[in-house]
N, C-alpha and C. Protein backbone atom coordinates (compact mmCIF):
# COMPACT_ATOMS: atom_id res chain seq x y z
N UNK A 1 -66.94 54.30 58.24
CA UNK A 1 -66.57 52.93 58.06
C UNK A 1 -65.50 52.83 56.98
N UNK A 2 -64.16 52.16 57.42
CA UNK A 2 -63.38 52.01 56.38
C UNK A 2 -63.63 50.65 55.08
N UNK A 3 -63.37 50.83 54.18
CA UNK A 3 -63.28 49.79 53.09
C UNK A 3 -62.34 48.86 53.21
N UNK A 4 -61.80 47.69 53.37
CA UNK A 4 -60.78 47.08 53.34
C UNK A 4 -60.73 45.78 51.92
N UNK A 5 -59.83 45.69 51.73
CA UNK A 5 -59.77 44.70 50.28
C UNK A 5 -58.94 43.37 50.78
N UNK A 6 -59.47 42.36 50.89
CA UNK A 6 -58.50 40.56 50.50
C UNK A 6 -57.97 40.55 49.42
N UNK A 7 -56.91 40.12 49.51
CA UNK A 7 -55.95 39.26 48.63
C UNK A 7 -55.37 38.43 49.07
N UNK A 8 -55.74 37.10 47.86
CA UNK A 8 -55.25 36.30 47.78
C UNK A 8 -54.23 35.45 47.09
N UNK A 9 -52.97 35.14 47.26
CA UNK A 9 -51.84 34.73 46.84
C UNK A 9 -51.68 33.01 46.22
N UNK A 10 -51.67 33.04 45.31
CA UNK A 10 -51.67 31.29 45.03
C UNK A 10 -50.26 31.15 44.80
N UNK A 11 -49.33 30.66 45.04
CA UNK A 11 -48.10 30.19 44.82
C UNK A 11 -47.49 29.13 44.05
N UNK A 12 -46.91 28.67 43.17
CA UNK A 12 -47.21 27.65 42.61
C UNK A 12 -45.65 27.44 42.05
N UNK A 13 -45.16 25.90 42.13
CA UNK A 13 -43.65 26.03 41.60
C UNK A 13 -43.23 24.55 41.75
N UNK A 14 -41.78 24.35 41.56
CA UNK A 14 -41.25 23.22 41.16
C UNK A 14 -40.87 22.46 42.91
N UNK A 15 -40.78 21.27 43.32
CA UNK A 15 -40.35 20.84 44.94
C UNK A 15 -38.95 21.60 44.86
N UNK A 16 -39.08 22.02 46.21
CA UNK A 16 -37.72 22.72 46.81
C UNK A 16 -37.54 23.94 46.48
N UNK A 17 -38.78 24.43 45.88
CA UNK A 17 -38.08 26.18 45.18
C UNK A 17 -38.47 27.00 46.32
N UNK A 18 -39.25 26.91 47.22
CA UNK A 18 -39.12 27.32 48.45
C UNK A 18 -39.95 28.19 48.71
N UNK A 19 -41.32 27.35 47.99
CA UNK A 19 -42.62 28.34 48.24
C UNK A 19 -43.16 28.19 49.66
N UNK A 20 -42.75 27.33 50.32
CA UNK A 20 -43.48 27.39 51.58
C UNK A 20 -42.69 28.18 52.63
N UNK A 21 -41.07 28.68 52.22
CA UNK A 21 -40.44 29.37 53.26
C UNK A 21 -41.06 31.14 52.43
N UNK A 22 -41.27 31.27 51.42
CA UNK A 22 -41.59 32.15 51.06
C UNK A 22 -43.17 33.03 51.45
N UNK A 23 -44.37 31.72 51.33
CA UNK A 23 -45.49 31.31 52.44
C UNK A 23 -45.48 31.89 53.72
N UNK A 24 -44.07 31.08 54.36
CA UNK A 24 -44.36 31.32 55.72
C UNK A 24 -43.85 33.15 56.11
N UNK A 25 -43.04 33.40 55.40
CA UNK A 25 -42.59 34.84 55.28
C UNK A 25 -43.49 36.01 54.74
N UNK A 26 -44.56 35.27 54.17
CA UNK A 26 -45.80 36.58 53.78
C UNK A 26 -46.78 36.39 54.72
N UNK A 27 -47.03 35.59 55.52
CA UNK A 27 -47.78 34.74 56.67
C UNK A 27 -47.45 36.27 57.81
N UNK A 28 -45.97 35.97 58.40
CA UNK A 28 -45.85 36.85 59.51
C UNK A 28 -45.64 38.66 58.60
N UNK A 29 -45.31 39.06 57.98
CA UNK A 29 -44.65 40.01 57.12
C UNK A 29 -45.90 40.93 56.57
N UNK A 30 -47.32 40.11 56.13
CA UNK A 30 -48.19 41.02 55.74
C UNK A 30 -49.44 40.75 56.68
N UNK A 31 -49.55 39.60 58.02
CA UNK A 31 -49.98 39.35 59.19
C UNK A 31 -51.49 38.82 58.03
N UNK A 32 -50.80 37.85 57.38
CA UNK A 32 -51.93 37.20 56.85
C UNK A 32 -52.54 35.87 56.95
N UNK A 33 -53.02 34.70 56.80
CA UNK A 33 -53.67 33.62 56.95
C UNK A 33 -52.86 32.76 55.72
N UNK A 34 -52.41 31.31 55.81
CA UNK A 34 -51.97 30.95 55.03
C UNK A 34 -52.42 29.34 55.37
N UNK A 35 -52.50 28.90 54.25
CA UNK A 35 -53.80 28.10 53.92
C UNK A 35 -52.38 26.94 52.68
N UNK A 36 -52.27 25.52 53.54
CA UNK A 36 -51.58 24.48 52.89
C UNK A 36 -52.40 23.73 53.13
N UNK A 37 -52.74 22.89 51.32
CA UNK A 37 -53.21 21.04 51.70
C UNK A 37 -52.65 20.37 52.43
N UNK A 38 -51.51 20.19 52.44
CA UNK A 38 -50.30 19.42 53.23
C UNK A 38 -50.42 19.37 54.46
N UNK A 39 -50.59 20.32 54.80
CA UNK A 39 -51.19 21.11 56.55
C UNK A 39 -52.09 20.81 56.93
N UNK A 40 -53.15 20.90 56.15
CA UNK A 40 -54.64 20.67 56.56
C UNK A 40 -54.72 19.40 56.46
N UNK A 41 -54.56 18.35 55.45
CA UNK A 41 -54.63 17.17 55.26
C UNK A 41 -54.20 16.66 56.66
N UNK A 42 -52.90 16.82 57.23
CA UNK A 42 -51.93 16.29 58.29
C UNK A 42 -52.76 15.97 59.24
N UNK A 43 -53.42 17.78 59.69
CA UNK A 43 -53.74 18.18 60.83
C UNK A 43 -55.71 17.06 61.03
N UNK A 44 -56.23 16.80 60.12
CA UNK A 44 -56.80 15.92 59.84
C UNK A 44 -57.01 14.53 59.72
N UNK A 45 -56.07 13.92 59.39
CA UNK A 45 -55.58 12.49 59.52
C UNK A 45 -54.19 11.95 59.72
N UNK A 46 -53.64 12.95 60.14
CA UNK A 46 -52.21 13.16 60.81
C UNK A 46 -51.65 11.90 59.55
N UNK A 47 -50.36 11.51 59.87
CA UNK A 47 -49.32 11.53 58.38
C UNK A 47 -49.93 10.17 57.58
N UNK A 48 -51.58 9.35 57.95
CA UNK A 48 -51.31 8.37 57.33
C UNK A 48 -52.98 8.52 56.98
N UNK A 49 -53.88 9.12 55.66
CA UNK A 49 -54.92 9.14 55.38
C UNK A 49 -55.58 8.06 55.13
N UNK A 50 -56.95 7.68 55.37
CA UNK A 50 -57.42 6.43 55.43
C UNK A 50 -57.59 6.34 53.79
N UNK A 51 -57.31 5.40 53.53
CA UNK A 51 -57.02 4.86 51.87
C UNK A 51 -58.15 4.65 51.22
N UNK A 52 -59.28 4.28 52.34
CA UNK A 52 -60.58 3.67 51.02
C UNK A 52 -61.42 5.36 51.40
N UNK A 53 -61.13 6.27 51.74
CA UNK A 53 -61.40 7.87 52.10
C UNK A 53 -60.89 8.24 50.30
N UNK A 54 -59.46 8.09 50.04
CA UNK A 54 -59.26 8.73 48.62
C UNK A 54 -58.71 7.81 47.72
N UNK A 55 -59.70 6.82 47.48
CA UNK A 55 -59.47 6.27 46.58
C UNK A 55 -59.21 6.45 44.93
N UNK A 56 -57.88 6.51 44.62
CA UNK A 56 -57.63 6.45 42.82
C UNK A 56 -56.80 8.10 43.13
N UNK A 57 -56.41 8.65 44.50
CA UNK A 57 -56.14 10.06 44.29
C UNK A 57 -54.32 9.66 44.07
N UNK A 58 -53.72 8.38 44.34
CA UNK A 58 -52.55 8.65 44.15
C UNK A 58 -52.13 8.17 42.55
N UNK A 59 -52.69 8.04 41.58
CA UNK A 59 -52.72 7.99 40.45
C UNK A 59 -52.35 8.86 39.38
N UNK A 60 -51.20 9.62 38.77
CA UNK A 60 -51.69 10.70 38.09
C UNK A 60 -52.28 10.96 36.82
N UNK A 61 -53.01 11.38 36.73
CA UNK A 61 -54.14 11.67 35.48
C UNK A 61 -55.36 11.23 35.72
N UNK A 62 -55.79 10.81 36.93
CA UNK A 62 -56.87 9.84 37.80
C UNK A 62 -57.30 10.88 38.62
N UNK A 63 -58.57 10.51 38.12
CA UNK A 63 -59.46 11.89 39.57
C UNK A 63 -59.84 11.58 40.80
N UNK A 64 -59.60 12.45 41.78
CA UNK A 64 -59.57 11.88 43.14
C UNK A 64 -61.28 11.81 43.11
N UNK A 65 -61.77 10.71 43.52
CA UNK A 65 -62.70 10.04 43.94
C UNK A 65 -63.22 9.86 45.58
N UNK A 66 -64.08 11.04 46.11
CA UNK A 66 -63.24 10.47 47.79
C UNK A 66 -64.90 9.82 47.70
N UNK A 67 -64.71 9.12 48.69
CA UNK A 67 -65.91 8.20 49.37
C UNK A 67 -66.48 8.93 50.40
N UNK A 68 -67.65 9.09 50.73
CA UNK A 68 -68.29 9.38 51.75
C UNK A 68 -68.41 7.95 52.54
């Protein structure tokens, strides 16, 4: 039985520095899984999230609060 090891990559940077073309290039390049809020959020409530769902999250310094 072989051993195999995960790694995981957190990326983190300023808008436009081009972590998500960089993302999508370690995605096909090391045939790995790549994992965006942005993405998931979308693919979930597609481009318009129900508002009383995250309430106080567009605030900054305000903790997202979600509602059940």
């Amino acid at each position: 039985m072989q051993e195999s090891t995960a790694t995981a990559l957190l990326i983190h940077g300023y808008l436009g520095a081009g972590k998500t073309t960089l993302a999508r290039r370690l995605e096909v390049e090391q045939a790995a899984s790549r994992f965006t809020h942005d993405e998931w959020m979308r693919s979930l409530y597609d481009d318009d999230p129900p508002e009383t769902r995250f309430l106080g999250c567009s605030s900054r310094g305000t903790p997202c609060a979600s509602v059940s």
